[in-house]
N, C-alpha and C. Protein backbone atom coordinates (compact mmCIF):
# COMPACT_ATOMS: atom_id res chain seq x y z
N UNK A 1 81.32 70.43 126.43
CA UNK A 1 80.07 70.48 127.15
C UNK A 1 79.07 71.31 126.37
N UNK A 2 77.93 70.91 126.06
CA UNK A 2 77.07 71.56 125.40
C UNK A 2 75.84 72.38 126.43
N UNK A 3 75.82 73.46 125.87
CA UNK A 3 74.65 74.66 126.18
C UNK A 3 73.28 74.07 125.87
N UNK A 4 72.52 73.46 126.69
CA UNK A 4 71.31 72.92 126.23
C UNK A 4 70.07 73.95 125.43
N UNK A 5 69.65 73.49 124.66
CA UNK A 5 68.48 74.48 123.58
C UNK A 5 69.26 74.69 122.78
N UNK A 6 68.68 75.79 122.17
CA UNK A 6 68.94 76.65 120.50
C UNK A 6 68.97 78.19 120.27
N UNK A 7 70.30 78.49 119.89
CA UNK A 7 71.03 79.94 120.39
C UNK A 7 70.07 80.61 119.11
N UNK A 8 69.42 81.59 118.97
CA UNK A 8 68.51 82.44 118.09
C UNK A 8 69.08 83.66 118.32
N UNK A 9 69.94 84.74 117.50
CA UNK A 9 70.20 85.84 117.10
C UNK A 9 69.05 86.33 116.48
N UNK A 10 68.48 87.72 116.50
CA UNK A 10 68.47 88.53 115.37
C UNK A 10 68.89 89.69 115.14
N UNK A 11 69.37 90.04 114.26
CA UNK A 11 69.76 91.63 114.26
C UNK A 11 68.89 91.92 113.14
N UNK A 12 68.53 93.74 113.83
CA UNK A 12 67.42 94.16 112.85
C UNK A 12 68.53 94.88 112.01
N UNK A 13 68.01 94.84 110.34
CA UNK A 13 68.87 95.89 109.80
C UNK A 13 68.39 97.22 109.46
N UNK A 14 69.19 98.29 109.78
CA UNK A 14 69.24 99.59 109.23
C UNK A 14 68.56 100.14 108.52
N UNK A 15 68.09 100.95 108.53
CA UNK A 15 67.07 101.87 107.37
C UNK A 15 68.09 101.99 106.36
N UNK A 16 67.98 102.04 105.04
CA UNK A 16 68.75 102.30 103.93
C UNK A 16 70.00 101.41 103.78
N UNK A 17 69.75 100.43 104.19
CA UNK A 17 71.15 99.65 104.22
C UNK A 17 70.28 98.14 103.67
N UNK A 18 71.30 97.43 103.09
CA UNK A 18 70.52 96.17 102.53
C UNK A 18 71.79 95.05 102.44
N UNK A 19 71.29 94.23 103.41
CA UNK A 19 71.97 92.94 103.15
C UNK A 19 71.38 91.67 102.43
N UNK A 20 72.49 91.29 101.93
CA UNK A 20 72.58 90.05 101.03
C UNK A 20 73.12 88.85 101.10
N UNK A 21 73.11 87.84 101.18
CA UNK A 21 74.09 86.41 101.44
C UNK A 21 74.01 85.66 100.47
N UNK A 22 75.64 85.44 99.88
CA UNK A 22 75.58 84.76 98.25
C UNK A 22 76.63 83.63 99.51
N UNK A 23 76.74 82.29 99.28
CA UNK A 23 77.15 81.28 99.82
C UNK A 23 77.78 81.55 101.47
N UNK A 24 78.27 81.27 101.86
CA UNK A 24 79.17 82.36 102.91
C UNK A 24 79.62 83.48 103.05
N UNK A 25 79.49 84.52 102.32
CA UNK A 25 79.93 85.35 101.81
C UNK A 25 78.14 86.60 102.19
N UNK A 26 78.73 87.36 103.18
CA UNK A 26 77.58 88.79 103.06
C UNK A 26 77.86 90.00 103.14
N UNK A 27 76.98 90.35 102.11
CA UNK A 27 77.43 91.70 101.64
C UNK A 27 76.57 92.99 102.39
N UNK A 28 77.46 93.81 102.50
CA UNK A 28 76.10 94.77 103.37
C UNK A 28 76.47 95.87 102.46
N UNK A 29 75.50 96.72 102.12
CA UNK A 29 75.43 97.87 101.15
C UNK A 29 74.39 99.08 101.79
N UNK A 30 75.56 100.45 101.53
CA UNK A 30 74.42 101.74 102.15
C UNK A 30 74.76 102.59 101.46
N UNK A 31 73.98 103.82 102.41
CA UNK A 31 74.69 105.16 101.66
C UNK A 31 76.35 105.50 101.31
N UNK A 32 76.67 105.32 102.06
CA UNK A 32 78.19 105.32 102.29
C UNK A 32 79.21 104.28 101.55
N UNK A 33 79.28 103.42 101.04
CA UNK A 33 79.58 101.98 100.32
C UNK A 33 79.24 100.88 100.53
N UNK A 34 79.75 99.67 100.31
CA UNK A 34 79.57 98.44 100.42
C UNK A 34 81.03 97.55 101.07
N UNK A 35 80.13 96.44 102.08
CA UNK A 35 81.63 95.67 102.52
C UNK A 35 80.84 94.22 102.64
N UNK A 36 82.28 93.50 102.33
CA UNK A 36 81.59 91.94 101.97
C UNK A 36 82.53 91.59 103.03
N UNK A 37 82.24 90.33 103.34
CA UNK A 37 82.99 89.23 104.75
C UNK A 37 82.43 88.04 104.34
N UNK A 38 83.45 87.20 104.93
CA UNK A 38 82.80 85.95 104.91
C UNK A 38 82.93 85.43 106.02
N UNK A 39 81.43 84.40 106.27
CA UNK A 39 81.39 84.52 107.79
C UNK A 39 81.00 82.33 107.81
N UNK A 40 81.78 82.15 108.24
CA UNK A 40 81.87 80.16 107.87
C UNK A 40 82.13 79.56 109.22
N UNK A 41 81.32 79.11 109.78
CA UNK A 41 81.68 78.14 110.86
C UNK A 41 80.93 76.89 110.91
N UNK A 42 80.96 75.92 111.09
CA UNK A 42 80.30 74.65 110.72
C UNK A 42 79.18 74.52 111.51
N UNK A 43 78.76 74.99 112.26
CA UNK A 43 77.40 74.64 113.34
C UNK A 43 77.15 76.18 113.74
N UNK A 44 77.52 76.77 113.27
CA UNK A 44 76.26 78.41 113.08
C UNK A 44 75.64 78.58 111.41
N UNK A 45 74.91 78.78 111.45
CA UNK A 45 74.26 78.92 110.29
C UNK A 45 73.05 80.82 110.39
N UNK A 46 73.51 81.65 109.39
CA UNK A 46 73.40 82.59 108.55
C UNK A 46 72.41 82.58 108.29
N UNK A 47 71.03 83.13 107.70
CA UNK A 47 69.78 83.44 107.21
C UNK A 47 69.73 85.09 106.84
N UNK A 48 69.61 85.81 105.89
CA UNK A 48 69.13 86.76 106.32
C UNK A 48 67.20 87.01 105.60
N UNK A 49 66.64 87.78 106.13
CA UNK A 49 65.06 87.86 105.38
C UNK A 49 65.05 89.26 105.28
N UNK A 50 63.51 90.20 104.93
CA UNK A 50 63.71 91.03 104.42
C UNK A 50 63.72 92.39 105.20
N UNK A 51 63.91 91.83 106.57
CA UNK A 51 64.64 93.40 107.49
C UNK A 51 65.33 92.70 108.89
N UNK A 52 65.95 91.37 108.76
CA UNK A 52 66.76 90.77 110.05
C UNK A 52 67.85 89.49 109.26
N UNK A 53 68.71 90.10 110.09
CA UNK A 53 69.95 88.92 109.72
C UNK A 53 69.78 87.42 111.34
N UNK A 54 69.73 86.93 111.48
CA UNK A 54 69.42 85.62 111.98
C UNK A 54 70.63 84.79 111.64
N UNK A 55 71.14 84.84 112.94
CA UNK A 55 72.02 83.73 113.23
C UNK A 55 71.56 82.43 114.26
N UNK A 56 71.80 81.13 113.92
CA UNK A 56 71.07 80.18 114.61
C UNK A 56 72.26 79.13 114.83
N UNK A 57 72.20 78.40 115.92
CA UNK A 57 72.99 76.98 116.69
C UNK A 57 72.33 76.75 117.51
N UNK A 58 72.11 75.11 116.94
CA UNK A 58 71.60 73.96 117.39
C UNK A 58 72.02 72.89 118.49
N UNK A 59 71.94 73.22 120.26
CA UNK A 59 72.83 72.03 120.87
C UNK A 59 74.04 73.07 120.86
N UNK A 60 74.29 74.21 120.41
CA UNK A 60 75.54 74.40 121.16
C UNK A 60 76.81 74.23 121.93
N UNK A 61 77.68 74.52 121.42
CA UNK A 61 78.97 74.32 122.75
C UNK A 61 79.15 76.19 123.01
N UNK A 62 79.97 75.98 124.18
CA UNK A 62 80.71 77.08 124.53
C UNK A 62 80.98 78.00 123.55
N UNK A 63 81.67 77.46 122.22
CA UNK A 63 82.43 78.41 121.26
C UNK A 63 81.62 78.48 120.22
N UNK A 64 80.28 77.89 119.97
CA UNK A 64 79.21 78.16 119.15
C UNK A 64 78.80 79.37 119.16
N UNK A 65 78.83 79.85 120.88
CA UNK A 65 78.31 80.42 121.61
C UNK A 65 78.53 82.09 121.37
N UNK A 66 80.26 81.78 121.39
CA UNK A 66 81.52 82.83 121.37
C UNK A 66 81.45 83.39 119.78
N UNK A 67 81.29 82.52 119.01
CA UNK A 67 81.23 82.89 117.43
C UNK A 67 80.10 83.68 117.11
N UNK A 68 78.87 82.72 117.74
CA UNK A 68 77.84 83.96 117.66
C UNK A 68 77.63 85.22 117.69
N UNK A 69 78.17 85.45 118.66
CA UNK A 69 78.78 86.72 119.42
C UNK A 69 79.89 88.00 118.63
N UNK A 70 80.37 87.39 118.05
CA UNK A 70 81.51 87.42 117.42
C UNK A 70 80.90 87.98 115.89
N UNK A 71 80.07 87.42 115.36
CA UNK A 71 79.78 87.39 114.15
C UNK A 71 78.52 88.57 114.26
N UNK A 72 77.73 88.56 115.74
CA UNK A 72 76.70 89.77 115.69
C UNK A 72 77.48 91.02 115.83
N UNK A 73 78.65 90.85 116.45
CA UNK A 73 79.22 92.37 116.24
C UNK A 73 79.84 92.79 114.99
N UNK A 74 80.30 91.70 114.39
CA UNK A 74 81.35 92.23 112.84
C UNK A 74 80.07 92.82 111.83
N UNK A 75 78.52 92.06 111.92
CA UNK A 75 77.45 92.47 111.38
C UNK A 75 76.95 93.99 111.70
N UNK A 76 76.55 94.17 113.20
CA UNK A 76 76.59 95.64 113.74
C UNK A 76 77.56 96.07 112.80
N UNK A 77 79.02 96.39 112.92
CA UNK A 77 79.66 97.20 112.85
C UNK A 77 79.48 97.05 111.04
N UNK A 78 79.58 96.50 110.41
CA UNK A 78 79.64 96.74 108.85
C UNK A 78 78.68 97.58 108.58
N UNK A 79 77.01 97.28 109.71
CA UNK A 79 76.09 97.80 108.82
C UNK A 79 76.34 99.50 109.44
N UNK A 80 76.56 99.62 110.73
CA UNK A 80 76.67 101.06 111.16
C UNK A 80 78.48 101.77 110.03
N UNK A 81 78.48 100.87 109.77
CA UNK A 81 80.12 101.83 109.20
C UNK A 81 78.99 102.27 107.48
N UNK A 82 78.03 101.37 106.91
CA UNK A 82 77.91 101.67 105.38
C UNK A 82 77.23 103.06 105.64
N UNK A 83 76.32 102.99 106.52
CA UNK A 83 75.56 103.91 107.16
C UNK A 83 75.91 105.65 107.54
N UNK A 84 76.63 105.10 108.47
CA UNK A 84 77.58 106.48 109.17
C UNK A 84 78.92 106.25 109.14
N UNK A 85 79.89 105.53 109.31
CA UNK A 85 80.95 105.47 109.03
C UNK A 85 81.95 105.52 110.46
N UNK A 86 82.69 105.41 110.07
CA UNK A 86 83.72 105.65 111.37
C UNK A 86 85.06 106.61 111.54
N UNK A 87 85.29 107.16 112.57
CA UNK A 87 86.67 108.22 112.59
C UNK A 87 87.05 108.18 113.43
N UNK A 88 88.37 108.15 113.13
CA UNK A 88 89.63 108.07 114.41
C UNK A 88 90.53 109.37 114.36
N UNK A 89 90.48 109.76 115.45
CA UNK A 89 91.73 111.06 115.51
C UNK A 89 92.72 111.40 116.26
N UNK A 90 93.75 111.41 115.82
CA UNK A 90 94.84 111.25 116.66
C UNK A 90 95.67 112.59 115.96
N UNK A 91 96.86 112.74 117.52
CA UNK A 91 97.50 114.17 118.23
C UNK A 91 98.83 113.41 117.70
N UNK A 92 99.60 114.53 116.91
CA UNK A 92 100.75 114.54 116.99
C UNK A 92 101.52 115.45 117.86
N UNK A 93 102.38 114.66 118.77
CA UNK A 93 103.31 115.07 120.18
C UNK A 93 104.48 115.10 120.21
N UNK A 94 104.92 116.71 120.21
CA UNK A 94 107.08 116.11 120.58
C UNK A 94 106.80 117.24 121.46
N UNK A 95 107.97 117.16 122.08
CA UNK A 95 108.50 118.04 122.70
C UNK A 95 109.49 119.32 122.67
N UNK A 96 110.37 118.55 121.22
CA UNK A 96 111.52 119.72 121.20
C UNK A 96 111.92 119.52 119.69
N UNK A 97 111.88 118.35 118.84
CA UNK A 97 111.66 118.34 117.50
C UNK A 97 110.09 118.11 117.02
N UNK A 98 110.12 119.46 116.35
CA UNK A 98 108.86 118.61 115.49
C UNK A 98 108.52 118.39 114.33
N UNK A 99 107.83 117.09 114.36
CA UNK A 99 107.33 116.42 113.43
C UNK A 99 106.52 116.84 111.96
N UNK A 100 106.90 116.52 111.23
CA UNK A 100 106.15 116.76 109.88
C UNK A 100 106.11 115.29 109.61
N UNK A 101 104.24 114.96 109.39
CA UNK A 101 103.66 114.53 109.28
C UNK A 101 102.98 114.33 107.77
N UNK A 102 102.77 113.83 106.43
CA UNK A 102 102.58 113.85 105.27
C UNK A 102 101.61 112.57 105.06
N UNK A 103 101.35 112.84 103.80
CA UNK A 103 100.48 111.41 103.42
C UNK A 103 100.69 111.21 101.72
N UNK A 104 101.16 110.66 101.44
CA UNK A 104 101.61 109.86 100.46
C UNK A 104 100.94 108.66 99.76
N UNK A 105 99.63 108.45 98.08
CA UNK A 105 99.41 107.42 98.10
C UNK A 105 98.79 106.48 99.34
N UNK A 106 99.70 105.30 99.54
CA UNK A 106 98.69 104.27 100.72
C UNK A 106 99.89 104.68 101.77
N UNK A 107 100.19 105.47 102.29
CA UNK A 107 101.46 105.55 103.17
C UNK A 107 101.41 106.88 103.86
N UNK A 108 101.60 106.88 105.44
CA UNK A 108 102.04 108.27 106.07
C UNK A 108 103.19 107.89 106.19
N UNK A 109 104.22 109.44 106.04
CA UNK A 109 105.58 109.83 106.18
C UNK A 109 105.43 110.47 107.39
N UNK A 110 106.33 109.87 108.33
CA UNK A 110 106.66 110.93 109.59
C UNK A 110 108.34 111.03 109.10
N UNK A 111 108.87 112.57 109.37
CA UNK A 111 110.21 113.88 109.18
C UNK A 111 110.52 113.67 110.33
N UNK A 112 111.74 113.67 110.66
CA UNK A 112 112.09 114.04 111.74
C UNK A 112 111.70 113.95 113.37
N UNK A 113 111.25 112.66 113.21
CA UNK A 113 111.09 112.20 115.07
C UNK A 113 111.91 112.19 115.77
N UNK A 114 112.23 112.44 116.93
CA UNK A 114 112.82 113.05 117.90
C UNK A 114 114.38 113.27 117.20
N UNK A 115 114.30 114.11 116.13
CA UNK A 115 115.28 114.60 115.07
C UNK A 115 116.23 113.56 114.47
N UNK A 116 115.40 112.86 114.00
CA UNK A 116 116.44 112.07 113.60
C UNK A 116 115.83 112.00 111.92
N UNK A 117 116.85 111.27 110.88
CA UNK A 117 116.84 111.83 109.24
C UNK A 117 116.05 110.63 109.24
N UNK A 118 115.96 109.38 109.77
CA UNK A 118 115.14 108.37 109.02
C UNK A 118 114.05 109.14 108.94
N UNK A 119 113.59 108.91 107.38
CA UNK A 119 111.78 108.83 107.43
C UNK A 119 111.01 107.81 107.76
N UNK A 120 109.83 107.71 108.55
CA UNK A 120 109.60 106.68 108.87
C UNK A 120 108.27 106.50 108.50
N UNK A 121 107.67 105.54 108.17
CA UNK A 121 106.17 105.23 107.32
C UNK A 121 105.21 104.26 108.02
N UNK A 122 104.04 104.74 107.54
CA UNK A 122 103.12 103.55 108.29
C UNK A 122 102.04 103.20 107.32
N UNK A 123 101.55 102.14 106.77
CA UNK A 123 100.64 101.45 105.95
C UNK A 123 99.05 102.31 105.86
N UNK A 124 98.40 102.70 105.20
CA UNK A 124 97.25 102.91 105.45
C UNK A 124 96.71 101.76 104.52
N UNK A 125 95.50 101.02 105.44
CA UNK A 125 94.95 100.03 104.99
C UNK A 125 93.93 100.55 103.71
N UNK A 126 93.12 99.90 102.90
CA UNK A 126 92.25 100.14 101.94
C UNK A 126 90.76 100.67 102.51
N UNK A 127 90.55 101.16 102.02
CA UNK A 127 89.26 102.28 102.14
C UNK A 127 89.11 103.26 103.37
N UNK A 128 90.29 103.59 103.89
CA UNK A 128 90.90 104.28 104.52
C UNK A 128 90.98 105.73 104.02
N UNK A 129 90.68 106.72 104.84
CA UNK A 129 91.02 108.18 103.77
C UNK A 129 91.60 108.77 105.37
N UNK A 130 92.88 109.23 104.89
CA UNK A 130 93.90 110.15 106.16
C UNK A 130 94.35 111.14 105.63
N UNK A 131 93.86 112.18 106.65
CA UNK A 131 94.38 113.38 106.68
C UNK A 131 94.52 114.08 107.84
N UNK A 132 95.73 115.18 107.17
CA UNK A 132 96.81 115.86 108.20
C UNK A 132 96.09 117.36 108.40
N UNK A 133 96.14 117.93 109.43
CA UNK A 133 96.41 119.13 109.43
C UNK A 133 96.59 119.95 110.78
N UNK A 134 97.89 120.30 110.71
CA UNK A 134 98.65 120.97 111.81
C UNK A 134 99.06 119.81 112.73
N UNK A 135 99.07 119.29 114.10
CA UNK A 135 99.57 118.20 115.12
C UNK A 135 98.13 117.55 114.83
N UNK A 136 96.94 117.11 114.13
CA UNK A 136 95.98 116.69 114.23
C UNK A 136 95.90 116.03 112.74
N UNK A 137 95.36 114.32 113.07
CA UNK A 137 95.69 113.68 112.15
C UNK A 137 94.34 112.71 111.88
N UNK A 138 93.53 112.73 111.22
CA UNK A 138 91.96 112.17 111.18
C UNK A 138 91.92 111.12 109.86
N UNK A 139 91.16 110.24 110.68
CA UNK A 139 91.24 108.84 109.66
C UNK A 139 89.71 108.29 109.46
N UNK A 140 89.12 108.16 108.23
CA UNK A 140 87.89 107.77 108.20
C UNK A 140 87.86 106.90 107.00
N UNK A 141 86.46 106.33 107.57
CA UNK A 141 86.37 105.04 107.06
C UNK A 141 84.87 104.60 107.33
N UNK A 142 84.74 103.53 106.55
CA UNK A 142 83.06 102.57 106.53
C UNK A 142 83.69 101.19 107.05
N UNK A 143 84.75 101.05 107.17
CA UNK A 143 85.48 99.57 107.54
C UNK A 143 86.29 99.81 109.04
N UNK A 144 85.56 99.62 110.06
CA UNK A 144 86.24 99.75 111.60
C UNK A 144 87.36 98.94 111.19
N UNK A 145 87.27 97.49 110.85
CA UNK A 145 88.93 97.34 111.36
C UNK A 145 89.59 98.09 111.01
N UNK A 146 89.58 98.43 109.61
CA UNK A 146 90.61 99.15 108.79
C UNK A 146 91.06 100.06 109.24
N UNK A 147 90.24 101.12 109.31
CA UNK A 147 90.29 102.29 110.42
C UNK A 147 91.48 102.29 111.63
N UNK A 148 91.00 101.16 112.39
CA UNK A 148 91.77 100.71 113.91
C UNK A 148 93.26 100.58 113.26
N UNK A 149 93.25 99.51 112.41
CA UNK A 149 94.65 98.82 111.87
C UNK A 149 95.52 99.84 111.61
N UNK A 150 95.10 101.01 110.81
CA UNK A 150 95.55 101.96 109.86
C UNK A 150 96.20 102.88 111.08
N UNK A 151 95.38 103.31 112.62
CA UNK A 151 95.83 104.01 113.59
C UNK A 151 96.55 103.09 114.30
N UNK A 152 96.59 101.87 114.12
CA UNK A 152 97.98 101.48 115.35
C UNK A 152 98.92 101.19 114.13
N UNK A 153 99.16 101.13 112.60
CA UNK A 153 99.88 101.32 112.15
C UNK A 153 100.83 102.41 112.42
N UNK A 154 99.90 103.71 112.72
CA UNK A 154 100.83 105.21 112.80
C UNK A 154 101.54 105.34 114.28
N UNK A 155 100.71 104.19 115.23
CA UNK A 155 101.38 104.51 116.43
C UNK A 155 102.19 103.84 116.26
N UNK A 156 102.60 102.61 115.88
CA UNK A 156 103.66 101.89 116.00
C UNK A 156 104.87 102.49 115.07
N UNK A 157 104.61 103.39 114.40
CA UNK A 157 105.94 103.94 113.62
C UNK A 157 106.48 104.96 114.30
N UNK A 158 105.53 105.23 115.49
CA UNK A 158 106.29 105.93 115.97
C UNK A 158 107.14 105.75 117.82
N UNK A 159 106.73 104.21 117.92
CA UNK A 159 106.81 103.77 118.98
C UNK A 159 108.42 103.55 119.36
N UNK A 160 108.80 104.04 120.21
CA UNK A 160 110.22 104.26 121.00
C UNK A 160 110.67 102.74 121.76
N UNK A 161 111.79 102.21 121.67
CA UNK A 161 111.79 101.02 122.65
C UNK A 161 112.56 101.15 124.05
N UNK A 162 112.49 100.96 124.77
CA UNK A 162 113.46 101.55 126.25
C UNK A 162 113.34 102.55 126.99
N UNK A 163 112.37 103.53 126.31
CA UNK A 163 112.50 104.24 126.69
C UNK A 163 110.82 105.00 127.42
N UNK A 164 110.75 105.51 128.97
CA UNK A 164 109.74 105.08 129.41
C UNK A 164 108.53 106.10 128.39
N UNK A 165 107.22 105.97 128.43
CA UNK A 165 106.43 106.66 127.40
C UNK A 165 106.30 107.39 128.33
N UNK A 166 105.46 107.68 129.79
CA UNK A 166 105.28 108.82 130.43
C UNK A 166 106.31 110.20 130.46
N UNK A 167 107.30 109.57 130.44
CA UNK A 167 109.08 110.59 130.48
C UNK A 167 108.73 111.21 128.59
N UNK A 168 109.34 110.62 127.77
CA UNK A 168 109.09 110.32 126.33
C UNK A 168 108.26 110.46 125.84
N UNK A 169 107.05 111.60 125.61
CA UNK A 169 106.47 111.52 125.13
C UNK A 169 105.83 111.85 123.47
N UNK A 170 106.77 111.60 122.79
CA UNK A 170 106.90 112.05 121.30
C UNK A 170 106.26 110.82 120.60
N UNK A 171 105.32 111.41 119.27
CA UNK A 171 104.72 110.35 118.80
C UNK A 171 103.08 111.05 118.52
N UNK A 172 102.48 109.50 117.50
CA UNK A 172 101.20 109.83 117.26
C UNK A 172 100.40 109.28 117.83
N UNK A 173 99.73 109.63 118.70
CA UNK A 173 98.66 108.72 119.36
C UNK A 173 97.00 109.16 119.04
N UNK A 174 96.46 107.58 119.24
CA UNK A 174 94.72 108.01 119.35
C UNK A 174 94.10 108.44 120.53
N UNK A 175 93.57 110.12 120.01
CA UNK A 175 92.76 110.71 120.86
C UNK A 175 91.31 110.28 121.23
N UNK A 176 90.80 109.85 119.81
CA UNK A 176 89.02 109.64 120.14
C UNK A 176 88.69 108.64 119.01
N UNK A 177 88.52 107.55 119.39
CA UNK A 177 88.25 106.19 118.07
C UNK A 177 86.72 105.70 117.71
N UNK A 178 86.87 105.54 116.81
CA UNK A 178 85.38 104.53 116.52
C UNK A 178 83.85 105.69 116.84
N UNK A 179 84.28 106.94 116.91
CA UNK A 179 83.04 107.28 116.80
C UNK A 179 82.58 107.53 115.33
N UNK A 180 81.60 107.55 114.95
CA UNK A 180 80.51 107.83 113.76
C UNK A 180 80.94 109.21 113.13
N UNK A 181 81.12 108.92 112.02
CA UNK A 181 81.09 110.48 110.78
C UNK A 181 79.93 111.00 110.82
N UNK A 182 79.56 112.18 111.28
CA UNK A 182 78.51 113.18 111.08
C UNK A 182 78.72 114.49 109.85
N UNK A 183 77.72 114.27 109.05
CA UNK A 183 77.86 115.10 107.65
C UNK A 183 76.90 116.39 107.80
């Protein structure tokens, strides 16, 4: 079923930030770095000019609709991450063993969870920067997913099965996500 008319986005861009579109492919560049995506759907079509990115569908359906949508937030968020950036911080929790927490290369080491010798590891994604200090564990970044991915990486290494989490509460969890790096 089609959405009658013509869906018109614009997003204004950022002071100091500059986007670019080489085929499908846009690049957003700031103070902070640069991140490219590619953004392809057959009946949305991309424009950017020289201070708005413009997304447009013609006759619409439902999921024209949804992509739109979809594609104005991955835009937001690239241009606010080149800009200001993003940080996630998360609490390391035991109760009666505790944890040593490390960072290694692309990898956190968790010691000794609820005392046991496995070491256990979690991925840090690319352009990711993590660091430890004391039960407090801070992850920043210009790339939200990455960011996100990189913190449910650490929760899931430390995730218990059977056993209830309210009772159990050992582990790394996110305290405060996705807010903005202030310098």
């Amino acid at each position: 079923m089609a959405i009658t008319g013509i869906i018109d986005k614009e997003i204004e861009i950022l002071d100091d930030v500059t986007v670019t579109k080489e085929g499908d492919t846009l690049t957003v560049k700031g103070p902070k770095g640069e991140l490219s995506r590619e953004f392809r759907f057959p009946r949305v079509d991309i424009s950017v000019s020289e201070d708005k990115v413009n997304l447009r569908s013609e006759l619409p359906r439902v999921r024209e609709k949804a992509i739109i949508g979809t594609f104005e937030s991955h835009i937001r968020n690239m241009m606010y991450g080149v800009k200001e950036g993003y940080t996630y911080n998360m609490k390391v929790v035991y109760s009666h063993f505790p944890m040593k927490v490390s960072v290694k290369d692309d990898m956190v080491m968790i010691d000794n969870y609820m005392g046991g010798k496995a070491r256990r590891f979690a991925k840090i994604a690319d352009k990711v920067k993590v660091s430890v200090k004391g039960a407090d564990v801070t992850l920043e970044s210009i790339d939200r997913e990455a960011a996100g991915q990189t913190a449910a990486n650490i929760e899931k290494a430390t995730r218990r099965r059977g056993f209830d989490r309210r009772t159990f509460q050992d582990g790394i969890y996110i305290v405060d996500k996705g807010k903005r790096v202030s310098e």
